[in-house]
N, C-alpha and C. Protein backbone atom coordinates (compact mmCIF):
# COMPACT_ATOMS: atom_id res chain seq x y z
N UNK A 1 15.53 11.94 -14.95
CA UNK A 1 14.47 12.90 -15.16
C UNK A 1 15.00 14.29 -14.83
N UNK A 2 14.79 15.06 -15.78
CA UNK A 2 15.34 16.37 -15.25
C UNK A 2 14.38 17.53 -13.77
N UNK A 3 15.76 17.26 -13.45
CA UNK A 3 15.47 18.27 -11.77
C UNK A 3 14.35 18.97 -11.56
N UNK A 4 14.24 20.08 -13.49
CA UNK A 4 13.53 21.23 -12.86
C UNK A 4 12.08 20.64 -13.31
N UNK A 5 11.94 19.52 -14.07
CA UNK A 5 10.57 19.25 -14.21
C UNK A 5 10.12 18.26 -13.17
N UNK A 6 10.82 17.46 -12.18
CA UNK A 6 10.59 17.46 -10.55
C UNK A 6 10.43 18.33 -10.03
N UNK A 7 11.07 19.45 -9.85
CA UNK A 7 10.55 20.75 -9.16
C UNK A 7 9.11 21.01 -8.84
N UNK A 8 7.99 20.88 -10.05
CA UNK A 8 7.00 21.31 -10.10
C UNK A 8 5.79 20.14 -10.23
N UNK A 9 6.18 18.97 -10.14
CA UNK A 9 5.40 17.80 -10.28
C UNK A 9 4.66 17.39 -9.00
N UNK A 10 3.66 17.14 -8.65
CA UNK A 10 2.86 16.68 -7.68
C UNK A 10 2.19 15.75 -8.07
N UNK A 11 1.64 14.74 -6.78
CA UNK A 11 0.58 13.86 -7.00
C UNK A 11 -0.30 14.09 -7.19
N UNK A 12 -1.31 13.67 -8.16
CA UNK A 12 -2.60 14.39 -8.80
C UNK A 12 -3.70 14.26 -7.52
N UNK A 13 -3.14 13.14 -6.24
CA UNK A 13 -4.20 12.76 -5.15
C UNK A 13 -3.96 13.39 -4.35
N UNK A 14 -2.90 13.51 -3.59
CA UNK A 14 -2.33 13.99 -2.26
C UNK A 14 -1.99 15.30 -2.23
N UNK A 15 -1.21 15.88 -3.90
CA UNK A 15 -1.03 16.76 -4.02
C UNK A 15 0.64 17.17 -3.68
N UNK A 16 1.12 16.33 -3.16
CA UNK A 16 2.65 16.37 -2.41
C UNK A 16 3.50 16.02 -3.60
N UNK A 17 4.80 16.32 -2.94
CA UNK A 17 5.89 16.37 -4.24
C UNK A 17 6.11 15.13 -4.41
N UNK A 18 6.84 14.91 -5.93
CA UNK A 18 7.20 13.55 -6.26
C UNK A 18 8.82 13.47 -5.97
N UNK A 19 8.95 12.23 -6.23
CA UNK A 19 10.58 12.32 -6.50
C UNK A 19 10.98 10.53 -6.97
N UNK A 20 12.13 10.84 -7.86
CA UNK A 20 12.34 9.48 -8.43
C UNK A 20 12.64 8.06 -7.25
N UNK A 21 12.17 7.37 -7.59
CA UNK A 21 12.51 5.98 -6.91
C UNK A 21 14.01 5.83 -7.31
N UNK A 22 14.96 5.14 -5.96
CA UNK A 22 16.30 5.05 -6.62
C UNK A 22 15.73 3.39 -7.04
N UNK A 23 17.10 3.07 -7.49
CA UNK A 23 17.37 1.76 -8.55
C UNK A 23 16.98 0.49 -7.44
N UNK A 24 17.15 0.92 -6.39
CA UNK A 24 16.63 -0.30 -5.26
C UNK A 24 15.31 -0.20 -4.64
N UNK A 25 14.55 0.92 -4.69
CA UNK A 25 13.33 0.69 -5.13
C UNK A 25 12.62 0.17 -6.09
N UNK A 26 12.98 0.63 -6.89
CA UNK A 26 12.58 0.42 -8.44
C UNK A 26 12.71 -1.36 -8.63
N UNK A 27 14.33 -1.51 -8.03
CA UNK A 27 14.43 -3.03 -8.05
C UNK A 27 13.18 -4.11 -7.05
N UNK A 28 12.92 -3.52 -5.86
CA UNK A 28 12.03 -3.88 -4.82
C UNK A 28 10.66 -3.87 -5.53
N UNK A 29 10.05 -2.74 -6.17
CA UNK A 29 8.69 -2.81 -6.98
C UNK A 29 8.93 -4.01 -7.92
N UNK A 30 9.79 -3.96 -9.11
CA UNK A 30 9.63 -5.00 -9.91
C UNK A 30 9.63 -6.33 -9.58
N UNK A 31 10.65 -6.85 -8.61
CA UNK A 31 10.30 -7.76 -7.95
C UNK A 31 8.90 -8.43 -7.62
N UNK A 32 7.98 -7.26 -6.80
CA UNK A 32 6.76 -7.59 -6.59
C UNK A 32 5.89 -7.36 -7.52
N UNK A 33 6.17 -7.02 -8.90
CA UNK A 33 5.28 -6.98 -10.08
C UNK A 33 5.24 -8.43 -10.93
N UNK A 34 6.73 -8.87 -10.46
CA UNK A 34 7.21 -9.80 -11.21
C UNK A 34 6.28 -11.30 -10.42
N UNK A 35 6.16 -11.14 -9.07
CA UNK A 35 5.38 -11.85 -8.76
C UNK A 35 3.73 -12.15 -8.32
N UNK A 36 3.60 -11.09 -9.26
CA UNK A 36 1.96 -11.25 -9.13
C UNK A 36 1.24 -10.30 -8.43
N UNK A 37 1.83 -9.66 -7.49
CA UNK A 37 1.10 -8.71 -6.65
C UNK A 37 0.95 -7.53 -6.17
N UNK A 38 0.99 -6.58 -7.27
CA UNK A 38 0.70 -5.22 -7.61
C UNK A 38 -0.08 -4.94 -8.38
N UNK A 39 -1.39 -3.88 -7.49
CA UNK A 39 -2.11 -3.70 -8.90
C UNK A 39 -2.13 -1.92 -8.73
N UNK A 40 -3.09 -1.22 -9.78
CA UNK A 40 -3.03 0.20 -9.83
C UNK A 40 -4.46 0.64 -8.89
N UNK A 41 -4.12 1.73 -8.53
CA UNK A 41 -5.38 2.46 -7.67
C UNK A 41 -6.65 2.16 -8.27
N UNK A 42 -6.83 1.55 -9.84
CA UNK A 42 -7.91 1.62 -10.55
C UNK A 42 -8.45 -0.37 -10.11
N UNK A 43 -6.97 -1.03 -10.25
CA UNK A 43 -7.60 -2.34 -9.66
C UNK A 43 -7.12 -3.39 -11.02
N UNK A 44 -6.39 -2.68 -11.67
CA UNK A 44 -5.69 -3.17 -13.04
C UNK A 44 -4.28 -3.90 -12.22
N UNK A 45 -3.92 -5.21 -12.56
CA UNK A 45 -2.96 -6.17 -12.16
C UNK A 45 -2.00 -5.72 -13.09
N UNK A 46 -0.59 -5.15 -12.35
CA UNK A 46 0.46 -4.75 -13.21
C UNK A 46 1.58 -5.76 -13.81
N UNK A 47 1.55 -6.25 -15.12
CA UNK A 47 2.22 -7.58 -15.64
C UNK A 47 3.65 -7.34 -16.00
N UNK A 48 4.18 -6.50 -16.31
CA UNK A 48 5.42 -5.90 -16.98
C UNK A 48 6.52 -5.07 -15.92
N UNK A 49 7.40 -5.18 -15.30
CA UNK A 49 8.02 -4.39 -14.48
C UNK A 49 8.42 -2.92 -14.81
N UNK A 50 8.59 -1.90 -14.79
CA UNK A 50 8.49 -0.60 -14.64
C UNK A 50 10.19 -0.45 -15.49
N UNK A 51 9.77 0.86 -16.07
CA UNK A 51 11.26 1.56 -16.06
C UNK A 51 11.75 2.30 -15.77
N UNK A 52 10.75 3.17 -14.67
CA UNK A 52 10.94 3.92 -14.21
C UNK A 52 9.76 4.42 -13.04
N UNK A 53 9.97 5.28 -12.04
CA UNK A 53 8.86 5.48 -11.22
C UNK A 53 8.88 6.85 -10.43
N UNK A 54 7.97 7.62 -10.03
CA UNK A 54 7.64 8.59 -9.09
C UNK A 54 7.46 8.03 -7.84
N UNK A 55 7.47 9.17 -7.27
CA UNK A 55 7.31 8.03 -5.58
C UNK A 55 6.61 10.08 -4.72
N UNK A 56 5.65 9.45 -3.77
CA UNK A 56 5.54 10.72 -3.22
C UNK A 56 6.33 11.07 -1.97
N UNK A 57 6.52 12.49 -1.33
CA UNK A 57 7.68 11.93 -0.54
C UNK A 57 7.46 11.53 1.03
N UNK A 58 5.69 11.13 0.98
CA UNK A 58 5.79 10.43 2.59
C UNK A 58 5.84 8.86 1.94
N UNK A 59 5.94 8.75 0.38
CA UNK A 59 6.30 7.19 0.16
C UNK A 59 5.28 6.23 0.31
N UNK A 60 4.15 6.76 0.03
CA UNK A 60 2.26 5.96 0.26
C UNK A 60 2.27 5.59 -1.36
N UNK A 61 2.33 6.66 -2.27
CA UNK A 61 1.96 6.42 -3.78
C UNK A 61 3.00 6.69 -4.59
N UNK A 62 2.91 5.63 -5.68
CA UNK A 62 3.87 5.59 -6.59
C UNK A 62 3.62 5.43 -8.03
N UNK A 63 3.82 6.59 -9.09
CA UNK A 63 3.29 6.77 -10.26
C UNK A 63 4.62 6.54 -11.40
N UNK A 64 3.97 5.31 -12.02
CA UNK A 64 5.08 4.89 -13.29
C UNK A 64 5.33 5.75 -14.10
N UNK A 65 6.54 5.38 -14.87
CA UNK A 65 7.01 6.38 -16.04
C UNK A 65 7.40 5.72 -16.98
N UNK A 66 6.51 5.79 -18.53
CA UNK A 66 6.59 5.31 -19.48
C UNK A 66 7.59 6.29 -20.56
N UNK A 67 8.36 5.32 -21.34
CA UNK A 67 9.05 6.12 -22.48
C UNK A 67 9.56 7.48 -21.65
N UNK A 68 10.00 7.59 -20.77
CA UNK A 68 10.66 8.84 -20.02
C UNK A 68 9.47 9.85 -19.65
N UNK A 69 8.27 9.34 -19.78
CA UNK A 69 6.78 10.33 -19.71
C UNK A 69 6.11 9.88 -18.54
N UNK A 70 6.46 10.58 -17.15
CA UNK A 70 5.38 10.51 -15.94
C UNK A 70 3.84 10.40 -16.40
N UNK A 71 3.52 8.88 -16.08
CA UNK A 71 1.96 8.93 -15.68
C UNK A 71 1.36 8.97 -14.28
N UNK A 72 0.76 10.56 -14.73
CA UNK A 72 0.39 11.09 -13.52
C UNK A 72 -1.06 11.13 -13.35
N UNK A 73 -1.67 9.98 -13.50
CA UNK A 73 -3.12 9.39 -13.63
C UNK A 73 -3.65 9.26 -11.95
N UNK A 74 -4.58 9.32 -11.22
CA UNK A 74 -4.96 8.76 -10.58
C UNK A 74 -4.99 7.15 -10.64
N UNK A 75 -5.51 6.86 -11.34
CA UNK A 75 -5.94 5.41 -11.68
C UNK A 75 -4.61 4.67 -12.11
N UNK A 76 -3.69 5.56 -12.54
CA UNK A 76 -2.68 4.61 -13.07
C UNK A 76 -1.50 4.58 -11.75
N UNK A 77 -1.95 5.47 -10.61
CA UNK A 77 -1.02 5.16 -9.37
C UNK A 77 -1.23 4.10 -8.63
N UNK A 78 -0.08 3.51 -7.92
CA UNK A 78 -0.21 2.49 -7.41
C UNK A 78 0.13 2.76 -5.65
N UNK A 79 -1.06 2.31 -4.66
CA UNK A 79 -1.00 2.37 -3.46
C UNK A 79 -0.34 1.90 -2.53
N UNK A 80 0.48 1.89 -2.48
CA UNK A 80 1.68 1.10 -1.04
C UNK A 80 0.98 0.75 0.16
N UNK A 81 0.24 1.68 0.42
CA UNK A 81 -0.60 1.13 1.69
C UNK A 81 -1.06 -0.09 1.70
N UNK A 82 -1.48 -0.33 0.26
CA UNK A 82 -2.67 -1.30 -0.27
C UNK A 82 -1.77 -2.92 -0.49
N UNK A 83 -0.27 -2.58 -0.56
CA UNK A 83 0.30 -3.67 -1.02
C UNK A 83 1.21 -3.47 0.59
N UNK A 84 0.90 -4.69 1.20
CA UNK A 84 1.97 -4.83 2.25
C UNK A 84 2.81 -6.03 1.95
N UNK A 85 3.15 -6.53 1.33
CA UNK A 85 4.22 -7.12 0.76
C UNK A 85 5.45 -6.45 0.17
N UNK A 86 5.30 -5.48 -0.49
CA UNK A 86 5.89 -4.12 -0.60
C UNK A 86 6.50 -3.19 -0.32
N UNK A 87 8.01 -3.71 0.09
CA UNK A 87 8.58 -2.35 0.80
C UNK A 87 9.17 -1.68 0.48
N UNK A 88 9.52 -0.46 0.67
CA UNK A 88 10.49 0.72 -0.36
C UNK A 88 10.82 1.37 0.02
């Protein structure tokens, strides 16, 4: 993802900066997508593992990225707090 459009990206909730998940996060989420137990802030069960992800940087919320396009939805973020199985 390019730098300078991180630069200016925030969480639509918290408001705090984003920043990419490395590949062992990313690997750690799919894992737990892969087994059933991640869903989105909205309460939607996530079936498909990610190709990418935002992460905020105290690391509570984490917003997917489709086709190289941050979804920066409320509803489409997913709560870490909420998943303690989940570590990253």
């Amino acid at each position: 993802m390019d730098s300078k459009l991180l630069d200016i990206l925030c969480c639509p909730v918290t408001l705090k900066p984003l920043g990419e998940l490395t590949a062992d996060q990313l690997s750690q989420l799919n894992a737990a997508i892969s087994e059933g137990g991640v869903h989105t802030r909205s309460g939607d069960l996530l079936e498909h593992p990610l190709d990418g992800a935002l992460i905020t940087e105290d690391a509570r919320l984490v917003y997917p990225v489709a086709d190289g396009v941050p979804v920066l939805l409320e509803e489409a973020g997913i709560d870490l707090a909420a998943h303690e199985g989940v570590q990253i």
